[in-house]
PDB file of N, CA and C in Angstrom:
ATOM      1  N   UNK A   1       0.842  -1.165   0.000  1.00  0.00           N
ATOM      2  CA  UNK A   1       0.000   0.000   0.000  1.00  0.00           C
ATOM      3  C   UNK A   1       0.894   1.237   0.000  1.00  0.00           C
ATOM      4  N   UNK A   2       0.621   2.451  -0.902  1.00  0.00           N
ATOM      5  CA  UNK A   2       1.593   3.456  -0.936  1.00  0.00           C
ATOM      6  C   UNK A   2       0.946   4.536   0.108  1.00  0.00           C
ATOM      7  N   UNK A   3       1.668   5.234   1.072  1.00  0.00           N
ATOM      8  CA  UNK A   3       1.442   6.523   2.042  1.00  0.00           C
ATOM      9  C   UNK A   3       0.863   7.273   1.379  1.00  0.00           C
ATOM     10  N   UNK A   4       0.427   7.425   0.297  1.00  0.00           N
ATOM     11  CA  UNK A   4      -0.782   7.944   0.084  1.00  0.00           C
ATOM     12  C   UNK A   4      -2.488   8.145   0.013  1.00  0.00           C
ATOM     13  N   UNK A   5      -2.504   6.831  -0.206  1.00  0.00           N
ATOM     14  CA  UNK A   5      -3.506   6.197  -0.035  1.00  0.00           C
ATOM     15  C   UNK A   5      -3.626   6.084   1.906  1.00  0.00           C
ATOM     16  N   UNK A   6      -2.375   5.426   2.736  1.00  0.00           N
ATOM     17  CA  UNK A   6      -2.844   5.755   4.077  1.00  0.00           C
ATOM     18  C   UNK A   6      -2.969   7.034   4.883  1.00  0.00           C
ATOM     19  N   UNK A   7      -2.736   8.098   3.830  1.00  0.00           N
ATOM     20  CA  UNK A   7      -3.360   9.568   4.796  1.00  0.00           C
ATOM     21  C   UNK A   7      -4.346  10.037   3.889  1.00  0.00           C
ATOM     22  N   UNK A   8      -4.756   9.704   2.970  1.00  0.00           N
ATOM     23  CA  UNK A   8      -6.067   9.927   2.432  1.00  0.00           C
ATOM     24  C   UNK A   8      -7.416   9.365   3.477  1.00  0.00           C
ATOM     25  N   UNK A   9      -7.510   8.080   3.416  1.00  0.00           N
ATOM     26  CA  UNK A   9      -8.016   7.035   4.724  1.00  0.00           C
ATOM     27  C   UNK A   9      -8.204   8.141   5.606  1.00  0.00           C
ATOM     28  N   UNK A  10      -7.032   8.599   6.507  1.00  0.00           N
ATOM     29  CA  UNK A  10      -7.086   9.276   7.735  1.00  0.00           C
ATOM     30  C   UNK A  10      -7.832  10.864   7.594  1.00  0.00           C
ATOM     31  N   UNK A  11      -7.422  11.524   6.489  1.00  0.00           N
ATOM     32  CA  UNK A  11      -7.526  12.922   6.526  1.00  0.00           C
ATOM     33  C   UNK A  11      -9.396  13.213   6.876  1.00  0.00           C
ATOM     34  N   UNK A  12     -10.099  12.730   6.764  1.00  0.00           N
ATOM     35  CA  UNK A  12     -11.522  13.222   7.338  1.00  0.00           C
ATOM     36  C   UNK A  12     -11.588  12.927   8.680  1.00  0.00           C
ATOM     37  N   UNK A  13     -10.769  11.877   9.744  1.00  0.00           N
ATOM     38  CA  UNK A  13     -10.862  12.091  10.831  1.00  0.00           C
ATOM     39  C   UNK A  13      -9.856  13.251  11.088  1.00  0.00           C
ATOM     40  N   UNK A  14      -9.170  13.514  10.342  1.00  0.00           N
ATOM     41  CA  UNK A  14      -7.937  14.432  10.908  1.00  0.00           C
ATOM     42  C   UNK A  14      -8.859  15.741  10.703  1.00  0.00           C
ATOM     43  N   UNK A  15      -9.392  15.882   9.395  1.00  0.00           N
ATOM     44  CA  UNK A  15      -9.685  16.953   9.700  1.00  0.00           C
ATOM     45  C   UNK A  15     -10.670  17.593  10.762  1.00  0.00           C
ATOM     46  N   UNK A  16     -12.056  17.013  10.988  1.00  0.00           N
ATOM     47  CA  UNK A  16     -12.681  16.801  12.160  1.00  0.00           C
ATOM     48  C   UNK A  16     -12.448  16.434  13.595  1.00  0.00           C
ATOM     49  N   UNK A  17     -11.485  16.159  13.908  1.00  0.00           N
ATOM     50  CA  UNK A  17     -10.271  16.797  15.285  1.00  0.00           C
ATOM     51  C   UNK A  17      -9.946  18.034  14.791  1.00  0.00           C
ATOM     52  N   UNK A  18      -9.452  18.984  13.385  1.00  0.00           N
ATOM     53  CA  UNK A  18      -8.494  19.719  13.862  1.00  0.00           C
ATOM     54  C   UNK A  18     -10.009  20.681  13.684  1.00  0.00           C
ATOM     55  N   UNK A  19     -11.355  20.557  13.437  1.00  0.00           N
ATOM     56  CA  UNK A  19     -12.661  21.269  13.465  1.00  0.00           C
ATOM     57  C   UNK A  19     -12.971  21.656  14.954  1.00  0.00           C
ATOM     58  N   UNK A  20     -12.464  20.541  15.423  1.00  0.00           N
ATOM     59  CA  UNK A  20     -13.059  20.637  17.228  1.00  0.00           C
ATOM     60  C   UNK A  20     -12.013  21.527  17.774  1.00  0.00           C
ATOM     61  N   UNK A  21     -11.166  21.366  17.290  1.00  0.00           N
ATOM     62  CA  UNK A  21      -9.900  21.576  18.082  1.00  0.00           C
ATOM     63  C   UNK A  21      -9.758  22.933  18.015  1.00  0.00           C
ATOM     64  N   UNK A  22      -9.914  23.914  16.412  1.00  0.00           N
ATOM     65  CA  UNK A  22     -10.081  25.083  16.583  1.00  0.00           C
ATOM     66  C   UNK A  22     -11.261  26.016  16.515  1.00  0.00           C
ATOM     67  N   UNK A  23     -12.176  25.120  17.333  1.00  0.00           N
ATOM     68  CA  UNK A  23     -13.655  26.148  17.546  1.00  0.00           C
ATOM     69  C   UNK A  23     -13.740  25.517  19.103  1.00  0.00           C
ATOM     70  N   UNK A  24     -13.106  25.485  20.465  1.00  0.00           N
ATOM     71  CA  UNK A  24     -13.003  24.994  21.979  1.00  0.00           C
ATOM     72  C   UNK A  24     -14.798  25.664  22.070  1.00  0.00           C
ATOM     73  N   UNK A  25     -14.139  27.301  21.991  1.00  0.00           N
ATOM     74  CA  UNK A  25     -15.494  27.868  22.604  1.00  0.00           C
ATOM     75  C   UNK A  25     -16.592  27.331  22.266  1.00  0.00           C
ATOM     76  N   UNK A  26     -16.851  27.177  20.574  1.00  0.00           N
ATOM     77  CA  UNK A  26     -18.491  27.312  19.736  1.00  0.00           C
ATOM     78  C   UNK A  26     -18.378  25.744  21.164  1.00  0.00           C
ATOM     79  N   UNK A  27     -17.926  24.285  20.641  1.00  0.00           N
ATOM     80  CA  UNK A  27     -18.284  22.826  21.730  1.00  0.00           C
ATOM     81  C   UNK A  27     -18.481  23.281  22.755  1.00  0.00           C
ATOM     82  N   UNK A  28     -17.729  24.318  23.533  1.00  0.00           N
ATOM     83  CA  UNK A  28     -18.412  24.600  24.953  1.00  0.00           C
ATOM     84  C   UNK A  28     -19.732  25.004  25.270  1.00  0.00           C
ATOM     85  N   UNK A  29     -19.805  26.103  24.106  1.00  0.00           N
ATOM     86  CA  UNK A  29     -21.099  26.620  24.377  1.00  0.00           C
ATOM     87  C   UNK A  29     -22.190  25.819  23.634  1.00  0.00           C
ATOM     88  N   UNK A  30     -22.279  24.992  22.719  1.00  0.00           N
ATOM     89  CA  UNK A  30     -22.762  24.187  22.552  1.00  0.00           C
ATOM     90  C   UNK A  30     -22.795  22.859  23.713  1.00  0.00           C
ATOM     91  N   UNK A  31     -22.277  22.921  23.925  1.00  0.00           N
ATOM     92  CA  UNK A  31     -22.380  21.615  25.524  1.00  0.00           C
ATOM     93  C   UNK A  31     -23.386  21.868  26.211  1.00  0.00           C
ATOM     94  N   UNK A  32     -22.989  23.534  26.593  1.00  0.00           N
ATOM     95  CA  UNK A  32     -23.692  24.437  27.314  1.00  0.00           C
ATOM     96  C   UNK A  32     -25.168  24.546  27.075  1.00  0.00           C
ATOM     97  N   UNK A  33     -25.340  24.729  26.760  1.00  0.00           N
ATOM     98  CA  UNK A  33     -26.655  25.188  25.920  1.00  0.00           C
ATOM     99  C   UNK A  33     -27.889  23.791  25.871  1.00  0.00           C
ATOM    100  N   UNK A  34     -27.209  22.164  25.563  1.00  0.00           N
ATOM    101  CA  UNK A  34     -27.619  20.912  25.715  1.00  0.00           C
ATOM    102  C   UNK A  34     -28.175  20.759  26.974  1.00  0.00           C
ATOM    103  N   UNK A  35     -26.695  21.101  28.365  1.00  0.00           N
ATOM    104  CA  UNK A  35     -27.151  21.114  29.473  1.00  0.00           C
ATOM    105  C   UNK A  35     -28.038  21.940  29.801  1.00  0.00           C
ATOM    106  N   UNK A  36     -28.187  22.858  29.680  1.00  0.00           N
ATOM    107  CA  UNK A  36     -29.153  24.099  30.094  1.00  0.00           C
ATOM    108  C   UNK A  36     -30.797  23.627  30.130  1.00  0.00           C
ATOM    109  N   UNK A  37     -31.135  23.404  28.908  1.00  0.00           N
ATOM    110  CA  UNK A  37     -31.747  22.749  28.453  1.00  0.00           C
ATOM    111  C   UNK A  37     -32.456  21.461  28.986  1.00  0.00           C
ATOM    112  N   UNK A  38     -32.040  20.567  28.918  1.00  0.00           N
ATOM    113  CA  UNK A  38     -31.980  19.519  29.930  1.00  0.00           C
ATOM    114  C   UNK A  38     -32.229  19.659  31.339  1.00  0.00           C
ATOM    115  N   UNK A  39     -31.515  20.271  31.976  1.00  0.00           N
ATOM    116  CA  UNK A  39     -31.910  20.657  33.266  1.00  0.00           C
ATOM    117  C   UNK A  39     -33.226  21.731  33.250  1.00  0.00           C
ATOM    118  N   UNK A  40     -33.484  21.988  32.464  1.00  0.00           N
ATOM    119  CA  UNK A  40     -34.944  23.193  32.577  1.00  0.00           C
ATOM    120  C   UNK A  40     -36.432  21.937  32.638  1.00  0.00           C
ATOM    121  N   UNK A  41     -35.738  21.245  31.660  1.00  0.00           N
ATOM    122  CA  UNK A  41     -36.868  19.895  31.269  1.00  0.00           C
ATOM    123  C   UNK A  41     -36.643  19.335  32.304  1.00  0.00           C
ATOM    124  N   UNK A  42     -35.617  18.451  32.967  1.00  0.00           N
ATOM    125  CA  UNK A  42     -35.975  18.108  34.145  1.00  0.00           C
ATOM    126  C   UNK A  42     -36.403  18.227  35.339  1.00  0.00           C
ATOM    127  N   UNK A  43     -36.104  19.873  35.567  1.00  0.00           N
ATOM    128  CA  UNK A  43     -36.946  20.863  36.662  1.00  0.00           C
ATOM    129  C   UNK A  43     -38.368  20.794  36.379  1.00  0.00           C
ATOM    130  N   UNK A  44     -39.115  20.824  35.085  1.00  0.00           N
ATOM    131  CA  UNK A  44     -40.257  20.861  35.113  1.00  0.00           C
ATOM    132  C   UNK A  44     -40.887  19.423  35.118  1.00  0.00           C
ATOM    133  N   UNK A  45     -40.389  18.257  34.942  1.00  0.00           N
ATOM    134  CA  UNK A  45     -40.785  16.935  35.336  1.00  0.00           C
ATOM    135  C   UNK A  45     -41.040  16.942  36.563  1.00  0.00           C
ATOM    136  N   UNK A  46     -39.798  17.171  37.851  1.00  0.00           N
ATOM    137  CA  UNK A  46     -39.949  16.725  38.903  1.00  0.00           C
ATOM    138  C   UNK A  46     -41.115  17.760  39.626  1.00  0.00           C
ATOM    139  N   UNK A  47     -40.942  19.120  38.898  1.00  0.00           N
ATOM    140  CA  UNK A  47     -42.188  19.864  39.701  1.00  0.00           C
ATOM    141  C   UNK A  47     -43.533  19.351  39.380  1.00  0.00           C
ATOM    142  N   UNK A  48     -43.785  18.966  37.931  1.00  0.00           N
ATOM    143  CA  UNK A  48     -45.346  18.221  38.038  1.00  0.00           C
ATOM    144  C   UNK A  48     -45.221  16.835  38.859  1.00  0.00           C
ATOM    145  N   UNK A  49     -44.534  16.272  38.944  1.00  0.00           N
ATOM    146  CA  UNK A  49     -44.411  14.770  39.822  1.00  0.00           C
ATOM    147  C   UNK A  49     -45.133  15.169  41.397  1.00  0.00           C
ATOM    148  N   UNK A  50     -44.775  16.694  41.431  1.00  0.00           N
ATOM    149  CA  UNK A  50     -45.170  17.287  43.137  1.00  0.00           C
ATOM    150  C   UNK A  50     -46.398  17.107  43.652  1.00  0.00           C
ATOM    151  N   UNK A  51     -47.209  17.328  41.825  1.00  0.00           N
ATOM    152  CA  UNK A  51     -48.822  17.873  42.041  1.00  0.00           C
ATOM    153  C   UNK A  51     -49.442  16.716  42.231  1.00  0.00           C
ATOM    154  N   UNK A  52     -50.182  17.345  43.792  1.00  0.00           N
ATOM    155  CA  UNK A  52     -51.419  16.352  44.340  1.00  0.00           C
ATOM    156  C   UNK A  52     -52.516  17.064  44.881  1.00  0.00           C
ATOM    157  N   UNK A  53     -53.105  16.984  44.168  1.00  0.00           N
ATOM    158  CA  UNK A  53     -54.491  17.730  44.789  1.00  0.00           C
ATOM    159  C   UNK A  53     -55.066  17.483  45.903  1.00  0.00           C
ATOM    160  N   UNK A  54     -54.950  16.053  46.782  1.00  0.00           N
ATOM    161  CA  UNK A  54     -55.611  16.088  47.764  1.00  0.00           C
ATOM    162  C   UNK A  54     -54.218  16.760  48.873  1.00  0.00           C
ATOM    163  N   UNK A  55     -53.441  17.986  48.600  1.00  0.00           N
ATOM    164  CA  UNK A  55     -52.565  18.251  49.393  1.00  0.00           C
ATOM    165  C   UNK A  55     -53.216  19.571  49.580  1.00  0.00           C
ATOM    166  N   UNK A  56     -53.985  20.098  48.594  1.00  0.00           N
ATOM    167  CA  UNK A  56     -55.485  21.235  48.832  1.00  0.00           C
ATOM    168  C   UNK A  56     -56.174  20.889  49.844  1.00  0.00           C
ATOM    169  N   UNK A  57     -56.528  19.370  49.814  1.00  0.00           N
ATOM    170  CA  UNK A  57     -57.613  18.989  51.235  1.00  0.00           C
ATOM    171  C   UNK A  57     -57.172  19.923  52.269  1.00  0.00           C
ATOM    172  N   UNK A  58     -56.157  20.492  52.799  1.00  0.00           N
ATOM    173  CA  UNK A  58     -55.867  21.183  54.048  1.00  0.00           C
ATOM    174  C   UNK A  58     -56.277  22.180  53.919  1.00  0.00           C
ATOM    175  N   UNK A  59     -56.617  22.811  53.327  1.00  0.00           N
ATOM    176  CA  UNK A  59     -57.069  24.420  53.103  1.00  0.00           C
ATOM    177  C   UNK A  59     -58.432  24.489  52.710  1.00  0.00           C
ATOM    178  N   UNK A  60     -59.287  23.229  52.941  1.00  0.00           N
ATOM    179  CA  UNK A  60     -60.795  23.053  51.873  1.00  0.00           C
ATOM    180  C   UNK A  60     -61.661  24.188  52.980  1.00  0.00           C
ATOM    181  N   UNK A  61     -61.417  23.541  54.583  1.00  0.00           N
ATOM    182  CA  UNK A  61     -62.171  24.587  55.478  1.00  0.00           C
ATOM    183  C   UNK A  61     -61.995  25.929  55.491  1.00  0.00           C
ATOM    184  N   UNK A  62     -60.930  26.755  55.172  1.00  0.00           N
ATOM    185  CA  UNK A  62     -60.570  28.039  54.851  1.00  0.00           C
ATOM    186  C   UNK A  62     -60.744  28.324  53.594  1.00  0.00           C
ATOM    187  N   UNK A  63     -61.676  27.406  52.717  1.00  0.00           N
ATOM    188  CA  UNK A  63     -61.507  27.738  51.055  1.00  0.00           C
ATOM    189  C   UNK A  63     -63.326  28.197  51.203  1.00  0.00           C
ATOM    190  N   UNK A  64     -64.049  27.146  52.175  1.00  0.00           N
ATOM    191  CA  UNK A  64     -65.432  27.470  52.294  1.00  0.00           C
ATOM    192  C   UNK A  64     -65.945  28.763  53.412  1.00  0.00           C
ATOM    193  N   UNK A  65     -65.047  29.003  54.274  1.00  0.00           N
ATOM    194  CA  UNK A  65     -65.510  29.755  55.425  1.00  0.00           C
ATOM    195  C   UNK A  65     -64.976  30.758  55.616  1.00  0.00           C
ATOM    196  N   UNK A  66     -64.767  31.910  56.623  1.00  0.00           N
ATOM    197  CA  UNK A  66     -63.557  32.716  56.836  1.00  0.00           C
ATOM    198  C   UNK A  66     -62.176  32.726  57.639  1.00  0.00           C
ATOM    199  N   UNK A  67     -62.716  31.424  58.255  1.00  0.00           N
ATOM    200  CA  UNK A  67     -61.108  30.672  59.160  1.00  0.00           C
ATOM    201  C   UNK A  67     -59.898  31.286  58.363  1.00  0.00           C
ATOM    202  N   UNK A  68     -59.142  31.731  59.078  1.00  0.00           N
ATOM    203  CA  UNK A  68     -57.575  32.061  58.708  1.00  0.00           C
ATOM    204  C   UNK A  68     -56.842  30.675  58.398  1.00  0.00           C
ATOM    205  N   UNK A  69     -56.104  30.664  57.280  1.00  0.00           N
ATOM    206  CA  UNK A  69     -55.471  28.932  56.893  1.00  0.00           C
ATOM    207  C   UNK A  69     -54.532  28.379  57.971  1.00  0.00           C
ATOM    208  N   UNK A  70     -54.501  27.437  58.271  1.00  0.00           N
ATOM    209  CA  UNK A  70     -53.290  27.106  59.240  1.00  0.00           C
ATOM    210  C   UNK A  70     -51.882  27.049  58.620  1.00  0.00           C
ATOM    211  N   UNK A  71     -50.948  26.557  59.764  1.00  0.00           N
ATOM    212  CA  UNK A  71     -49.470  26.717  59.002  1.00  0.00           C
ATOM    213  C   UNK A  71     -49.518  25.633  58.338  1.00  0.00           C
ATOM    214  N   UNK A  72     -49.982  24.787  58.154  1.00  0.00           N
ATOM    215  CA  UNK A  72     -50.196  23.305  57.650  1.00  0.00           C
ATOM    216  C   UNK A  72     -50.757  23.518  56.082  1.00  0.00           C
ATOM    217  N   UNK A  73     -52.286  24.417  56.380  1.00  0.00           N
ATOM    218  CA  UNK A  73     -52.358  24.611  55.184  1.00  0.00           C
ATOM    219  C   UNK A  73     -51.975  25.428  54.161  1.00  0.00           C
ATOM    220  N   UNK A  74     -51.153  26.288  54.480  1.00  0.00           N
ATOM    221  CA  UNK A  74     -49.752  27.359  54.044  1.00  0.00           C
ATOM    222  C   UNK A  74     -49.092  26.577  53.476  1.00  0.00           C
ATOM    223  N   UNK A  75     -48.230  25.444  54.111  1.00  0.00           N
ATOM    224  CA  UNK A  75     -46.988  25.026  53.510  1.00  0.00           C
ATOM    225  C   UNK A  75     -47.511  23.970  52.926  1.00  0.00           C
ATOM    226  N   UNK A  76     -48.489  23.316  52.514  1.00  0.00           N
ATOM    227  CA  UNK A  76     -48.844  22.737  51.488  1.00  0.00           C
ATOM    228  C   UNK A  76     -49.896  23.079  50.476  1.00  0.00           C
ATOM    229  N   UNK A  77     -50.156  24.713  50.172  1.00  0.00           N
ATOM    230  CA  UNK A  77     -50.743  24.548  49.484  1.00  0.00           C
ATOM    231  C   UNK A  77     -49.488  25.768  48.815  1.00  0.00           C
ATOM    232  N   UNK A  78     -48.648  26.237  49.483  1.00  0.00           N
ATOM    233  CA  UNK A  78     -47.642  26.455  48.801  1.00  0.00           C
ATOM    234  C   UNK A  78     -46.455  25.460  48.113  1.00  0.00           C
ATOM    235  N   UNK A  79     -46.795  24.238  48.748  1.00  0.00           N
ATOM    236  CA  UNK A  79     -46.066  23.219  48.204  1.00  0.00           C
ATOM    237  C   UNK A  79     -46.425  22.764  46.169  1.00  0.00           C
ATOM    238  N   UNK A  80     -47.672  23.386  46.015  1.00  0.00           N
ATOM    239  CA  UNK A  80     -48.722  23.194  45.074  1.00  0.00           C
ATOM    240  C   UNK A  80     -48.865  24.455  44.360  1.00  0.00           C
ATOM    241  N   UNK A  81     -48.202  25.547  44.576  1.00  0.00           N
ATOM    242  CA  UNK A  81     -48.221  26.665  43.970  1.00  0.00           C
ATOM    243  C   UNK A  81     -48.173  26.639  42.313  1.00  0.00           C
ATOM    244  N   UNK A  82     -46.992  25.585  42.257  1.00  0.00           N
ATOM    245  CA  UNK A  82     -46.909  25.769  40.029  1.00  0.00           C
ATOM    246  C   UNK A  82     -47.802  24.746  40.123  1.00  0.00           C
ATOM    247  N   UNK A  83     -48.762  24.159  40.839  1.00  0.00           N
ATOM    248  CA  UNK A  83     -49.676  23.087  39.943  1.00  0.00           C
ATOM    249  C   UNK A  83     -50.788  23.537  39.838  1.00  0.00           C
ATOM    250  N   UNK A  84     -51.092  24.893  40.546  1.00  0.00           N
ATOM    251  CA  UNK A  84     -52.837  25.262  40.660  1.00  0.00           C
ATOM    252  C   UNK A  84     -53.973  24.950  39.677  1.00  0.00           C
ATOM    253  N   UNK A  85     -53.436  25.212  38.160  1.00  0.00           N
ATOM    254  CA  UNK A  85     -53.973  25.308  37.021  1.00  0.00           C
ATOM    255  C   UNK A  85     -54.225  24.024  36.398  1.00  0.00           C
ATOM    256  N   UNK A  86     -53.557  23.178  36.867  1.00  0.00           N
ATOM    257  CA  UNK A  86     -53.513  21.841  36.695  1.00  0.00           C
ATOM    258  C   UNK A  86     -54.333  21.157  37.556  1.00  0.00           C
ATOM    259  N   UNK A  87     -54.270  21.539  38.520  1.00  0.00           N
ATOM    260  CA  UNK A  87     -55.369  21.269  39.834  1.00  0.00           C
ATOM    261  C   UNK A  87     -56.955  21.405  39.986  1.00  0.00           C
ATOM    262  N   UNK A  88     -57.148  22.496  39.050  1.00  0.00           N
ATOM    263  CA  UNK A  88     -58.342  23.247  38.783  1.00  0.00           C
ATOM    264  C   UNK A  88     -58.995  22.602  38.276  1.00  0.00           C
ATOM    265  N   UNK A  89     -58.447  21.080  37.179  1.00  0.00           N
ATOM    266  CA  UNK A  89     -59.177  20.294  36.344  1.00  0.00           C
ATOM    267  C   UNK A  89     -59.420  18.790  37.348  1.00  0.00           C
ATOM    268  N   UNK A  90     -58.990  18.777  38.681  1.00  0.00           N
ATOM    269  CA  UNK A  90     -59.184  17.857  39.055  1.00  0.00           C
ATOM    270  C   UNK A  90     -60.687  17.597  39.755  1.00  0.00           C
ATOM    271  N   UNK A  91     -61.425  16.408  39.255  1.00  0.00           N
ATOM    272  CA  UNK A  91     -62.901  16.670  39.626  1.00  0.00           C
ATOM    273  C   UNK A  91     -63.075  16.947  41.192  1.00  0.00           C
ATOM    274  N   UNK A  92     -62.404  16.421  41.842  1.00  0.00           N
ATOM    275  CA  UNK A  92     -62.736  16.199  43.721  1.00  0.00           C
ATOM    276  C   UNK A  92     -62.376  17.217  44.342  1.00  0.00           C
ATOM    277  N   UNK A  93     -61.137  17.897  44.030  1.00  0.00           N
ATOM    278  CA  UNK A  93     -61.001  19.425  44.854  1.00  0.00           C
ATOM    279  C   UNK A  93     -60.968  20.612  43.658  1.00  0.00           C
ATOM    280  N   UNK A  94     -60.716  19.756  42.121  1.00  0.00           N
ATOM    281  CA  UNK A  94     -60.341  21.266  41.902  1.00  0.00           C
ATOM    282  C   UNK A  94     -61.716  22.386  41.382  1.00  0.00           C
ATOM    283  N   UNK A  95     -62.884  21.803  41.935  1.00  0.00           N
ATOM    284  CA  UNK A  95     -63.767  23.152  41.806  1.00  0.00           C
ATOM    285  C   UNK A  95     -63.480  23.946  43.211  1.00  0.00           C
ATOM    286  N   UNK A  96     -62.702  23.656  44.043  1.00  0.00           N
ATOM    287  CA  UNK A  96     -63.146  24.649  45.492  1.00  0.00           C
ATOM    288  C   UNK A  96     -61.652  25.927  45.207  1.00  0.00           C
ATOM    289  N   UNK A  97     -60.945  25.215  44.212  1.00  0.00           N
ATOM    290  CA  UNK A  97     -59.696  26.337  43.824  1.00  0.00           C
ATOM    291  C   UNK A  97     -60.274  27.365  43.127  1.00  0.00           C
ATOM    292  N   UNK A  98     -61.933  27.275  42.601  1.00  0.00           N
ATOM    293  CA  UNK A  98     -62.599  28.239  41.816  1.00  0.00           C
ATOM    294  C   UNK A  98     -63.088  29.019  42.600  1.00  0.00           C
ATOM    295  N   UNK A  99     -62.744  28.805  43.773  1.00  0.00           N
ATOM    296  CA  UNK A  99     -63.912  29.695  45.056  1.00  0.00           C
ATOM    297  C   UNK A  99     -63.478  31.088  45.362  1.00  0.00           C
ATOM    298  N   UNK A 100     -63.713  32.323  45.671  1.00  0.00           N
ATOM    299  CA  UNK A 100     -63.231  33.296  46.012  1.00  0.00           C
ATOM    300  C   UNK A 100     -62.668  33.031  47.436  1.00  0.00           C
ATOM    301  N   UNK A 101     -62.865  32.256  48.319  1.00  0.00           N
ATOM    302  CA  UNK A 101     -61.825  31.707  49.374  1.00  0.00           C
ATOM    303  C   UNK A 101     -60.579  30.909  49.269  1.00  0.00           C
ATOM    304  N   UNK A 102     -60.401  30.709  47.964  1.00  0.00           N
ATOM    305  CA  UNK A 102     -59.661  30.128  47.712  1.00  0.00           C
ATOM    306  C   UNK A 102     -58.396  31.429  47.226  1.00  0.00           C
ATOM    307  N   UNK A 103     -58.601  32.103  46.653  1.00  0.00           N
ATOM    308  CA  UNK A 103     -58.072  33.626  46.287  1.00  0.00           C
ATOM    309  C   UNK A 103     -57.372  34.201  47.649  1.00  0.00           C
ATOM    310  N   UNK A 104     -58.580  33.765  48.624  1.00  0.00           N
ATOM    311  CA  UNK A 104     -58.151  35.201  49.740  1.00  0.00           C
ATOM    312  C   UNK A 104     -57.071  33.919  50.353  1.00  0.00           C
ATOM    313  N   UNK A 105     -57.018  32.800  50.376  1.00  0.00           N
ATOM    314  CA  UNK A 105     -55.984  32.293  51.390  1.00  0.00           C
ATOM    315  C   UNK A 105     -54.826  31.965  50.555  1.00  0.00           C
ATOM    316  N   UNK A 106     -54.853  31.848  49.555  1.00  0.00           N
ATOM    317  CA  UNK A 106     -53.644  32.231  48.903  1.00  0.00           C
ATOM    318  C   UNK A 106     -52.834  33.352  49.035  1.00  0.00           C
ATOM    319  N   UNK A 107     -53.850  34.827  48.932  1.00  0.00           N
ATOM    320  CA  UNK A 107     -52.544  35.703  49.222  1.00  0.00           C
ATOM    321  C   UNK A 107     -52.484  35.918  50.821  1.00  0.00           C
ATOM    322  N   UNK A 108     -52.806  35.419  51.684  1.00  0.00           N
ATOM    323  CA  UNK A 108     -52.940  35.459  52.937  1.00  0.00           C
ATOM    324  C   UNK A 108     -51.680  33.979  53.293  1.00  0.00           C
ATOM    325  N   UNK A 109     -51.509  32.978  52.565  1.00  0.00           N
ATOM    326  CA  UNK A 109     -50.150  32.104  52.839  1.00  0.00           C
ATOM    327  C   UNK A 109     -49.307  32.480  51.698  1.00  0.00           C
ATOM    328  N   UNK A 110     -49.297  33.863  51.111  1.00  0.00           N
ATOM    329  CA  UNK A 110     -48.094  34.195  50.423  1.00  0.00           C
ATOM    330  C   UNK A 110     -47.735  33.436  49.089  1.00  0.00           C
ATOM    331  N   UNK A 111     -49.022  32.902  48.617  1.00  0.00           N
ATOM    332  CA  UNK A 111     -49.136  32.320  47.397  1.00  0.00           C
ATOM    333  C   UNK A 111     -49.537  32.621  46.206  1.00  0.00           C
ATOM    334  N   UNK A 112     -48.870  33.039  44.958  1.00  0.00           N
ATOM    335  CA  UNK A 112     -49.037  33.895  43.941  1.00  0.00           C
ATOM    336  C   UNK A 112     -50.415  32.567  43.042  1.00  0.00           C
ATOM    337  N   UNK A 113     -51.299  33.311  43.192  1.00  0.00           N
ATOM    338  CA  UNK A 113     -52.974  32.727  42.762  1.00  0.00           C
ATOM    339  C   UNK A 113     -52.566  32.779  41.048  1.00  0.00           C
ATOM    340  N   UNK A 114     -52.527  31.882  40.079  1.00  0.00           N
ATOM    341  CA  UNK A 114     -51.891  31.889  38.816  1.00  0.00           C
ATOM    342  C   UNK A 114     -53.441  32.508  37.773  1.00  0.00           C
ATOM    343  N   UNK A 115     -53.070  33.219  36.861  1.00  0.00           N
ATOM    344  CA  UNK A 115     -54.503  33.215  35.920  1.00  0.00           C
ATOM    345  C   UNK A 115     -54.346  32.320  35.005  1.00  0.00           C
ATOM    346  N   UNK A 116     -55.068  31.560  35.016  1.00  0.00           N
ATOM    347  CA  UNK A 116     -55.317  29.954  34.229  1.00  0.00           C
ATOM    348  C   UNK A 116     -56.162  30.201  32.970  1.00  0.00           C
ATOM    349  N   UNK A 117     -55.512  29.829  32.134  1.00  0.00           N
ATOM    350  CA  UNK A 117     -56.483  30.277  30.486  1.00  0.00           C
ATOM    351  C   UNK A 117     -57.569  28.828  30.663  1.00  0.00           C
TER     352      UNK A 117
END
């Protein structure tokens, strides 16, 4: 076989190392950008995995009456904050998230009430 023919063979991997090799930044930020990405999608998996509507059950008596919410029902219905809208479609609690008591104890446990199309 003549050395020509064996760096012909080679020269498309060669050249594609010497592609990577002189663009470091563009692969970084391309890496970058994969991860970013990825982690945004997986943040929003594990936050719907959170949503449980019967974690509303704690706040149903302060959703019908004027009782002030307890700390109980604070930290779990703030636990449920990005699922409200999602919640709203659930048949067993999510008509009482339609309630105007449901409004006032939200901003009363510091919970941003979402507008749901």
């Amino acid at each position: 076989m003549e050395p020509t023919h064996l760096t012909s063979k080679l020269q498309p991997s060669y050249q594609i190392l010497i592609f990577s090799m002189e663009n470091p930044l563009r692969c970084f930020i391309a890496m970058l950008m994969v991860l970013l990405i990825s982690v945004g999608h997986f943040q929003l998996i594990v936050a719907q995995s959170r949503c449980d509507p019967v974690e509303i059950s704690w706040c149903l008596q302060s959703f019908v009456s004027n009782m002030p919410p307890s700390r109980e029902c604070c930290r779990k219905y703030k636990g449920q904050e990005g699922c409200l809208c999602r919640e709203r479609g659930d048949p067993t609690f999510g008509g009482y998230l339609g309630l105007p008591g449901a409004r006032r104890v939200a901003s009363q446990c510091g919970v941003t009430y979402p507008n749901c199309n």
